[in-house]
N, C-alpha and C. Protein backbone atom coordinates (compact mmCIF):
# COMPACT_ATOMS: atom_id res chain seq x y z
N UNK A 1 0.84 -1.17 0.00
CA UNK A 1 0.00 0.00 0.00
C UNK A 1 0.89 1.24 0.00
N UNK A 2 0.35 1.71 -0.90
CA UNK A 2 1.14 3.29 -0.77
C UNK A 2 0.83 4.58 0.48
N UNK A 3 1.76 5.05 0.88
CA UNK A 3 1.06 6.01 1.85
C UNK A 3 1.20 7.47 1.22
N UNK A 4 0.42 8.16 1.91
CA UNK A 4 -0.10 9.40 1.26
C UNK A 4 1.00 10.17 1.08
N UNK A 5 2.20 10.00 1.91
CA UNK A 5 3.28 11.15 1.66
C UNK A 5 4.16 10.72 0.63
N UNK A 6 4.18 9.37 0.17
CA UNK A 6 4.51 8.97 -1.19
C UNK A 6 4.15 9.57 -2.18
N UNK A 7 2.40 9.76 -2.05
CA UNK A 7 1.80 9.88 -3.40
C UNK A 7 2.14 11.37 -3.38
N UNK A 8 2.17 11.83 -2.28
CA UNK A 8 2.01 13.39 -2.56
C UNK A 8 3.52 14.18 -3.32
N UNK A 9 4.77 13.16 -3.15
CA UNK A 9 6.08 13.43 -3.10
C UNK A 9 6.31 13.04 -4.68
N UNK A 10 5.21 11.52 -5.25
CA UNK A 10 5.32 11.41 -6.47
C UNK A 10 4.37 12.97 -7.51
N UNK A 11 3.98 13.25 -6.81
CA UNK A 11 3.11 14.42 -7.62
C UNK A 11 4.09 15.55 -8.05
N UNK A 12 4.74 15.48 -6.73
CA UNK A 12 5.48 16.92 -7.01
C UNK A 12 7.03 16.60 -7.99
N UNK A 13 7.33 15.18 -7.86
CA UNK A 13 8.53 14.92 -8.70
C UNK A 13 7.73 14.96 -10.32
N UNK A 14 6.61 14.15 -10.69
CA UNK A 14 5.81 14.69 -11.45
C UNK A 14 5.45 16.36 -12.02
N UNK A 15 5.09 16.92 -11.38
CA UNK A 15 5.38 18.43 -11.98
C UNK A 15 6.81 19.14 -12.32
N UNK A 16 7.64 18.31 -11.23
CA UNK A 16 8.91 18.46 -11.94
C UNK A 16 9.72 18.43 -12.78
N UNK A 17 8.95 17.31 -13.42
CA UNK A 17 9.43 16.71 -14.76
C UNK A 17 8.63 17.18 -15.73
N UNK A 18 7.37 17.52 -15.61
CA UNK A 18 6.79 17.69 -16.49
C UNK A 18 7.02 19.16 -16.51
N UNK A 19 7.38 20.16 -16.01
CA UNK A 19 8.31 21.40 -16.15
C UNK A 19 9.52 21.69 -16.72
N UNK A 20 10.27 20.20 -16.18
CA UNK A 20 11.68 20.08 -16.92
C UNK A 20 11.73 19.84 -18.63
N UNK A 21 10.71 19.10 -18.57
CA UNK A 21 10.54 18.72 -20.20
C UNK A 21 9.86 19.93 -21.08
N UNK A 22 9.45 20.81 -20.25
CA UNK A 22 8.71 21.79 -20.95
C UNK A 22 10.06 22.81 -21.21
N UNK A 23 10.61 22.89 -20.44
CA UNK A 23 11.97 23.52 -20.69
C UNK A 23 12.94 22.96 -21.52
N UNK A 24 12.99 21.96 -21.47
CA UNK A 24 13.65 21.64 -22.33
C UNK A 24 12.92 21.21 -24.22
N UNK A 25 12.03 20.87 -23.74
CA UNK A 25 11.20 21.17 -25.53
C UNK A 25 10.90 22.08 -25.71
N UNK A 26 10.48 23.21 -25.49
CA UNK A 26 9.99 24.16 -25.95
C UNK A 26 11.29 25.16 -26.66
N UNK A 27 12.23 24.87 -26.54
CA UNK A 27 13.33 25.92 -27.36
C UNK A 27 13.41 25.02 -29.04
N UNK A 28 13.32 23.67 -28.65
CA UNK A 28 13.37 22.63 -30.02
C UNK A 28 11.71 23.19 -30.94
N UNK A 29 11.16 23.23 -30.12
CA UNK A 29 10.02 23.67 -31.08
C UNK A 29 9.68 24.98 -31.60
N UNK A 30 10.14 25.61 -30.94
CA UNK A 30 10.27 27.48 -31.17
C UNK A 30 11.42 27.38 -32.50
N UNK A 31 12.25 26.52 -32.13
CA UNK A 31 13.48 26.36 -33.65
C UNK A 31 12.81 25.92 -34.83
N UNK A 32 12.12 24.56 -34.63
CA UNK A 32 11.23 23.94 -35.84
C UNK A 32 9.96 24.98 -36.22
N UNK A 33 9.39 25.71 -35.53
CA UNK A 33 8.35 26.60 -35.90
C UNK A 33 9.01 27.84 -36.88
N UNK A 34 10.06 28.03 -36.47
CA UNK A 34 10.61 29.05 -36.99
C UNK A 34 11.51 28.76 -38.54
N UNK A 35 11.90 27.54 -38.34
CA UNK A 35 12.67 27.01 -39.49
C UNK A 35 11.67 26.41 -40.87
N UNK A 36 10.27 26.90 -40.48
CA UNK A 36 9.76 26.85 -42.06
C UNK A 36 9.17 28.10 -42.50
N UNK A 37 9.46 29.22 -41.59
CA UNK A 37 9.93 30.48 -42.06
C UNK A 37 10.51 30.91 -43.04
N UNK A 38 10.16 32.12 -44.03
CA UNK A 38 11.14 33.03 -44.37
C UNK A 38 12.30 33.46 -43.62
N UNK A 39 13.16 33.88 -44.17
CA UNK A 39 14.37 34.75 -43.61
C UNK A 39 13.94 36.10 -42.77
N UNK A 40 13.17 36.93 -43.87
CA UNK A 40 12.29 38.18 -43.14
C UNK A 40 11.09 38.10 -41.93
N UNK A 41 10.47 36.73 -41.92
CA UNK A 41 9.54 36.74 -41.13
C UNK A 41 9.97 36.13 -39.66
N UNK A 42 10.76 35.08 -39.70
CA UNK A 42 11.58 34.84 -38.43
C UNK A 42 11.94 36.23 -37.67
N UNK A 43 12.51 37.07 -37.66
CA UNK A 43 12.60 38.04 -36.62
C UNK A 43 12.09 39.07 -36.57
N UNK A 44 10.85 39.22 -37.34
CA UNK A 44 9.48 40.23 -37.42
C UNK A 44 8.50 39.54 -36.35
N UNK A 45 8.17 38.33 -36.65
CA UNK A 45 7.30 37.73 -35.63
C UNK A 45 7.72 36.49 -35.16
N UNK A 46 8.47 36.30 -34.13
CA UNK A 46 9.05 35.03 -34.00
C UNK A 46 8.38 33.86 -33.46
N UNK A 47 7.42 34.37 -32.69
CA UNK A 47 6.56 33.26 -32.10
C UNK A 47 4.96 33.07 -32.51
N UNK A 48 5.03 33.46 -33.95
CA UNK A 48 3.86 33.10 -34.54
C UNK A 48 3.98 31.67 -35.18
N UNK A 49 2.73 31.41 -35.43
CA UNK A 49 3.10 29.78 -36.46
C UNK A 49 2.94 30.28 -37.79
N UNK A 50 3.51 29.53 -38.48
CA UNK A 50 3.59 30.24 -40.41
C UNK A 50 2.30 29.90 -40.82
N UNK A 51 2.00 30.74 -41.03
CA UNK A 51 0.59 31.18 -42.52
C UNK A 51 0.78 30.91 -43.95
N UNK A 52 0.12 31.34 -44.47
CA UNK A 52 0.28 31.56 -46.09
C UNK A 52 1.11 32.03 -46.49
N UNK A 53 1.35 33.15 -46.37
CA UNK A 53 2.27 34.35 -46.62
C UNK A 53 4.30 34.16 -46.24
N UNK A 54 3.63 33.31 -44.94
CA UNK A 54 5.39 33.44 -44.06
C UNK A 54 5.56 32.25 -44.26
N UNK A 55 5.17 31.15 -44.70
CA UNK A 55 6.07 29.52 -44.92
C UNK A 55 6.59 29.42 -46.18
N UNK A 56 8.09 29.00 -45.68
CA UNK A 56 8.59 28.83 -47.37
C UNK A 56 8.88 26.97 -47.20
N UNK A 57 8.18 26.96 -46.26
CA UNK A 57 8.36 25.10 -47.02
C UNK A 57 9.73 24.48 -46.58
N UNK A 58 9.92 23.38 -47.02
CA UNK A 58 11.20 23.13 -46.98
C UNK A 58 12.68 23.82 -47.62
N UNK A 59 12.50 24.72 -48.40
CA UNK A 59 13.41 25.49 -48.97
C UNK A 59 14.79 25.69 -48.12
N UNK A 60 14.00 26.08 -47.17
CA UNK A 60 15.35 26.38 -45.72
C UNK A 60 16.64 25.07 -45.58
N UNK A 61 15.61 24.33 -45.13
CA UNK A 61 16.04 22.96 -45.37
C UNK A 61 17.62 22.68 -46.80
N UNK A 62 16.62 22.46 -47.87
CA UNK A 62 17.49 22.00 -48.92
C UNK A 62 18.53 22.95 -48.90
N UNK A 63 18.32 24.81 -48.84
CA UNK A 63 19.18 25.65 -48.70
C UNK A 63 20.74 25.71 -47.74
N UNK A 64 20.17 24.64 -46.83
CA UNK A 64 20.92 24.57 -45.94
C UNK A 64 21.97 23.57 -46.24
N UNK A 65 21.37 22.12 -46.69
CA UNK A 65 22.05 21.40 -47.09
C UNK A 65 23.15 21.61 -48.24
N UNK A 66 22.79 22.35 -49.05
CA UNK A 66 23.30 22.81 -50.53
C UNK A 66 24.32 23.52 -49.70
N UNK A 67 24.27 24.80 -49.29
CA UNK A 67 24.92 25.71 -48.97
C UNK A 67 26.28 24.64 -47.89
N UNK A 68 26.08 24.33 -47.19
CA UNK A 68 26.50 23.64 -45.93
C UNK A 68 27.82 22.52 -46.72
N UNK A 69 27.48 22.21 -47.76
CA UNK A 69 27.90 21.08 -48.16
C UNK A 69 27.95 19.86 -47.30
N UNK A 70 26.46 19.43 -46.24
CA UNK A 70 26.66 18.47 -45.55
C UNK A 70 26.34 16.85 -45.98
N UNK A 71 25.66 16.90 -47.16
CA UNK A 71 25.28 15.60 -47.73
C UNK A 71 27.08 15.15 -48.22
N UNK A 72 27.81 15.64 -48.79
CA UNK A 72 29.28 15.81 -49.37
C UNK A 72 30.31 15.19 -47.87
N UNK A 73 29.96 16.13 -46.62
CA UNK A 73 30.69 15.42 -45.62
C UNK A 73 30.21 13.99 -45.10
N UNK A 74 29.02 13.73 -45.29
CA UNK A 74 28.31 12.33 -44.40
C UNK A 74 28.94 11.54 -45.67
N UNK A 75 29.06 12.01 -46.55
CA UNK A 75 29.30 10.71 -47.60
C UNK A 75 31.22 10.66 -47.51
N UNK A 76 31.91 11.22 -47.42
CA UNK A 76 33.17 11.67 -46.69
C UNK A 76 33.43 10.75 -45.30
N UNK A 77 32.36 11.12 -44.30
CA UNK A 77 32.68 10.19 -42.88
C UNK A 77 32.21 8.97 -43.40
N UNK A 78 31.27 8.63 -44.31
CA UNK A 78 31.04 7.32 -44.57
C UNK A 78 32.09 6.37 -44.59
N UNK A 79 32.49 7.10 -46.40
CA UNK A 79 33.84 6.23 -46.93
C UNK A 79 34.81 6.24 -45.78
N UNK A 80 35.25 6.77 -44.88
CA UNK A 80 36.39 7.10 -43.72
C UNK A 80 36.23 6.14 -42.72
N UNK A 81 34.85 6.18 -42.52
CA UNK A 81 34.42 4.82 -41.56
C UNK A 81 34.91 3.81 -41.97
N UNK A 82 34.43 3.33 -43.22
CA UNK A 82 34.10 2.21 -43.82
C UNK A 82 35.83 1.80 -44.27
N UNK A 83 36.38 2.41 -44.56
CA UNK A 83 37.97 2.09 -45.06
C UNK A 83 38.92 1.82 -43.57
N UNK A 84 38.75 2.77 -42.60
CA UNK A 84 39.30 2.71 -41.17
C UNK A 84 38.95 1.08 -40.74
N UNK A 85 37.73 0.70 -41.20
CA UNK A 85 37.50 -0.63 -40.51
C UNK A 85 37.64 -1.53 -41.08
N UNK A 86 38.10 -1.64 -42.31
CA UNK A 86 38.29 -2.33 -43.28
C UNK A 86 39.67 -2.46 -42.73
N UNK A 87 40.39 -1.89 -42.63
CA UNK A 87 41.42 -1.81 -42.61
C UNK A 87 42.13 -2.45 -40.95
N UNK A 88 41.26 -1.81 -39.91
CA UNK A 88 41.33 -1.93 -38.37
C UNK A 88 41.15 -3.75 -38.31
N UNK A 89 40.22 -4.17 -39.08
CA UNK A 89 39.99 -5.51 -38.89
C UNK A 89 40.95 -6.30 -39.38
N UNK A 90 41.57 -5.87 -40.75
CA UNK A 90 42.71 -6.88 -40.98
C UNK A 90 43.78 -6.95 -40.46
N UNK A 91 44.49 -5.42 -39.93
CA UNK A 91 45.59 -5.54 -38.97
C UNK A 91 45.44 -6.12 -38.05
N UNK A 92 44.35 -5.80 -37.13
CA UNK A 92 43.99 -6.50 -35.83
C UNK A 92 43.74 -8.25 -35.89
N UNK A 93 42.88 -8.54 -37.09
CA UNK A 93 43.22 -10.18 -37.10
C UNK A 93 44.76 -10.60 -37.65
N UNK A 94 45.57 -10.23 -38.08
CA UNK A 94 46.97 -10.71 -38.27
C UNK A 94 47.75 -10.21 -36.91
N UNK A 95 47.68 -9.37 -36.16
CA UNK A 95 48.25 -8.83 -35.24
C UNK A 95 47.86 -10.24 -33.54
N UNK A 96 46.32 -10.42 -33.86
CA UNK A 96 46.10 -10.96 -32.99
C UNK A 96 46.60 -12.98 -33.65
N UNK A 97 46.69 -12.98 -34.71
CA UNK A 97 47.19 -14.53 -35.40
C UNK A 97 48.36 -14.50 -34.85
N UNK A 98 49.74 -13.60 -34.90
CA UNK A 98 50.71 -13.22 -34.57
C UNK A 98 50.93 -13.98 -33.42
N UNK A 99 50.43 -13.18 -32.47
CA UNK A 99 50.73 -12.85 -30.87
C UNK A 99 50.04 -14.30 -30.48
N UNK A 100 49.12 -14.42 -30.75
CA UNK A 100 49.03 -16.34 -30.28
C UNK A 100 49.11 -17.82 -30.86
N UNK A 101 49.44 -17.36 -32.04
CA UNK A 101 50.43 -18.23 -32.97
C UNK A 101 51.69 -18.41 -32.09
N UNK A 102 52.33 -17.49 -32.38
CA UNK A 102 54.45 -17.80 -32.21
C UNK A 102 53.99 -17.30 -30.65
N UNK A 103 55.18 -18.30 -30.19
CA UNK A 103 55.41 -17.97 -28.45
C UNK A 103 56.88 -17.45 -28.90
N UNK A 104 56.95 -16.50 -28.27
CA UNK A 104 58.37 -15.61 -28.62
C UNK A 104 58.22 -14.41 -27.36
N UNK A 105 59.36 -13.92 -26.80
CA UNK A 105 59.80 -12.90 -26.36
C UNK A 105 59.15 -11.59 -26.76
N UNK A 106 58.79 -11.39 -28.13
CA UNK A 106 58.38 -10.40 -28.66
C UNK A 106 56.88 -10.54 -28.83
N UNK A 107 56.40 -11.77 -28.66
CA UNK A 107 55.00 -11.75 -29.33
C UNK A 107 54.33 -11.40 -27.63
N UNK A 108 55.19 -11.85 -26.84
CA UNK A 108 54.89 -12.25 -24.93
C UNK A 108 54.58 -10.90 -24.83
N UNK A 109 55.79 -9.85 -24.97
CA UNK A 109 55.50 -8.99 -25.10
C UNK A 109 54.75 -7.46 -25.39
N UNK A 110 54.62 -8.15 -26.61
CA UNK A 110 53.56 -7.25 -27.32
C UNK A 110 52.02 -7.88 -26.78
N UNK A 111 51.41 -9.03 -26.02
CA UNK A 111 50.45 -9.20 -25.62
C UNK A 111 50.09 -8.78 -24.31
N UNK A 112 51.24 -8.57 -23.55
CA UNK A 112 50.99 -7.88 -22.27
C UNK A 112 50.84 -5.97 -22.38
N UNK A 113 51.47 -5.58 -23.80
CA UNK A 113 51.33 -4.42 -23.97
C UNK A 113 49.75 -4.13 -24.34
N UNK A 114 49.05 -5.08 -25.23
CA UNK A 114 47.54 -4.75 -25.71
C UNK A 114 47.08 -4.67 -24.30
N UNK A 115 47.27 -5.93 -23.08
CA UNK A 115 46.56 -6.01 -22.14
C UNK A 115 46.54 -4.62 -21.07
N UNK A 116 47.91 -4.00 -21.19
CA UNK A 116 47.42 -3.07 -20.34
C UNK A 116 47.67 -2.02 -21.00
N UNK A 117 47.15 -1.69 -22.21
CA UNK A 117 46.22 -0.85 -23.08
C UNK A 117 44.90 -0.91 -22.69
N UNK A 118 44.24 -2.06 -22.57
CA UNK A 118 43.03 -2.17 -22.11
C UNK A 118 42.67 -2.01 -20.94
N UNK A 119 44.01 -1.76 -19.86
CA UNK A 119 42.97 -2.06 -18.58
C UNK A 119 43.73 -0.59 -18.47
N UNK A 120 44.24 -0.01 -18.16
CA UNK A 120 44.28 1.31 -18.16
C UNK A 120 43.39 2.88 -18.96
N UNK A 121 42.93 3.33 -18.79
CA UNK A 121 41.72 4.24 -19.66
C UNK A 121 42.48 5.11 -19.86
N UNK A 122 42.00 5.52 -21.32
CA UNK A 122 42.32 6.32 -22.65
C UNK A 122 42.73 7.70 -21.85
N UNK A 123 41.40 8.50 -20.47
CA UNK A 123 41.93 9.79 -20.24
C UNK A 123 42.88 10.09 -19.13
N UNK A 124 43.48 8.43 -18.59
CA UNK A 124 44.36 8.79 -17.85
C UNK A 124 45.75 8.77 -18.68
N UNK A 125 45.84 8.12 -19.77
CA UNK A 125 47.01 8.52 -20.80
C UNK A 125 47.23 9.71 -21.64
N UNK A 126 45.48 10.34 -21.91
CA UNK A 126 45.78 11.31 -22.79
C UNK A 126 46.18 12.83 -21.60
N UNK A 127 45.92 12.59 -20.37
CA UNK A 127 46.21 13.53 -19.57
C UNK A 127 47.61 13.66 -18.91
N UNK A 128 47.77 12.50 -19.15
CA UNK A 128 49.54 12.67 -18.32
C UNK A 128 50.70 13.33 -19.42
């Protein structure tokens, strides 16, 4: 059974959130309301919704993309991805054939070096 100072404590974490989220959506939607705007009508009336007159549609949009050259970079990080791992996977499977294939001084070696690569974290190396 729930007792009343529960429910009353869930109410108010409830308005809390539902305040928090209002704060935090409402700047995302004031952006999207505004982004099927004209150029001129965005800071004449900013918190109106577009009419007839003040929506240019997606234009903004494509304008942005065109201008931006961002379709050009995603296809850029694509290929970059896609070659990095192409590449990450074959070193790493010959690297790892290597090291537990041949028992050697050097291979002993180089396996205790991956290991505490791994157990040590990235920002206590990149900070020292």
């Amino acid at each position: 059974m729930v007792s009343a100072k529960s429910k009353a404590s869930n109410k108010v974490i409830f308005v809390c959130l539902v305040v928090l989220a209002i704060a935090i959506l409402y700047p995302l939607l004031f952006i999207l309301n505004n982004s099927f705007k004209g150029k001129f009508f965005i800071s004449s009336d900013p918190f109106s919704l577009p009419t007839g007159e003040t929506f240019a549609g997606i234009t903004n949009y494509v304008n942005g993309l065109v201008k931006t050259g961002l379709l050009s970079a995603i296809g850029w990080s694509f290929f970059i991805t896609i070659v990095s791992v192409v590449f990450l996977v074959l070193f790493t499977s010959m690297t790892a054939y290597y090291v537990t294939r041949v028992k050697s001084l050097y291979s002993t070696a180089l396996y205790y070096m991956f290991v505490f690569s791994m157990v040590v974290p990235f920002q206590m190396v990149m900070f020292t």
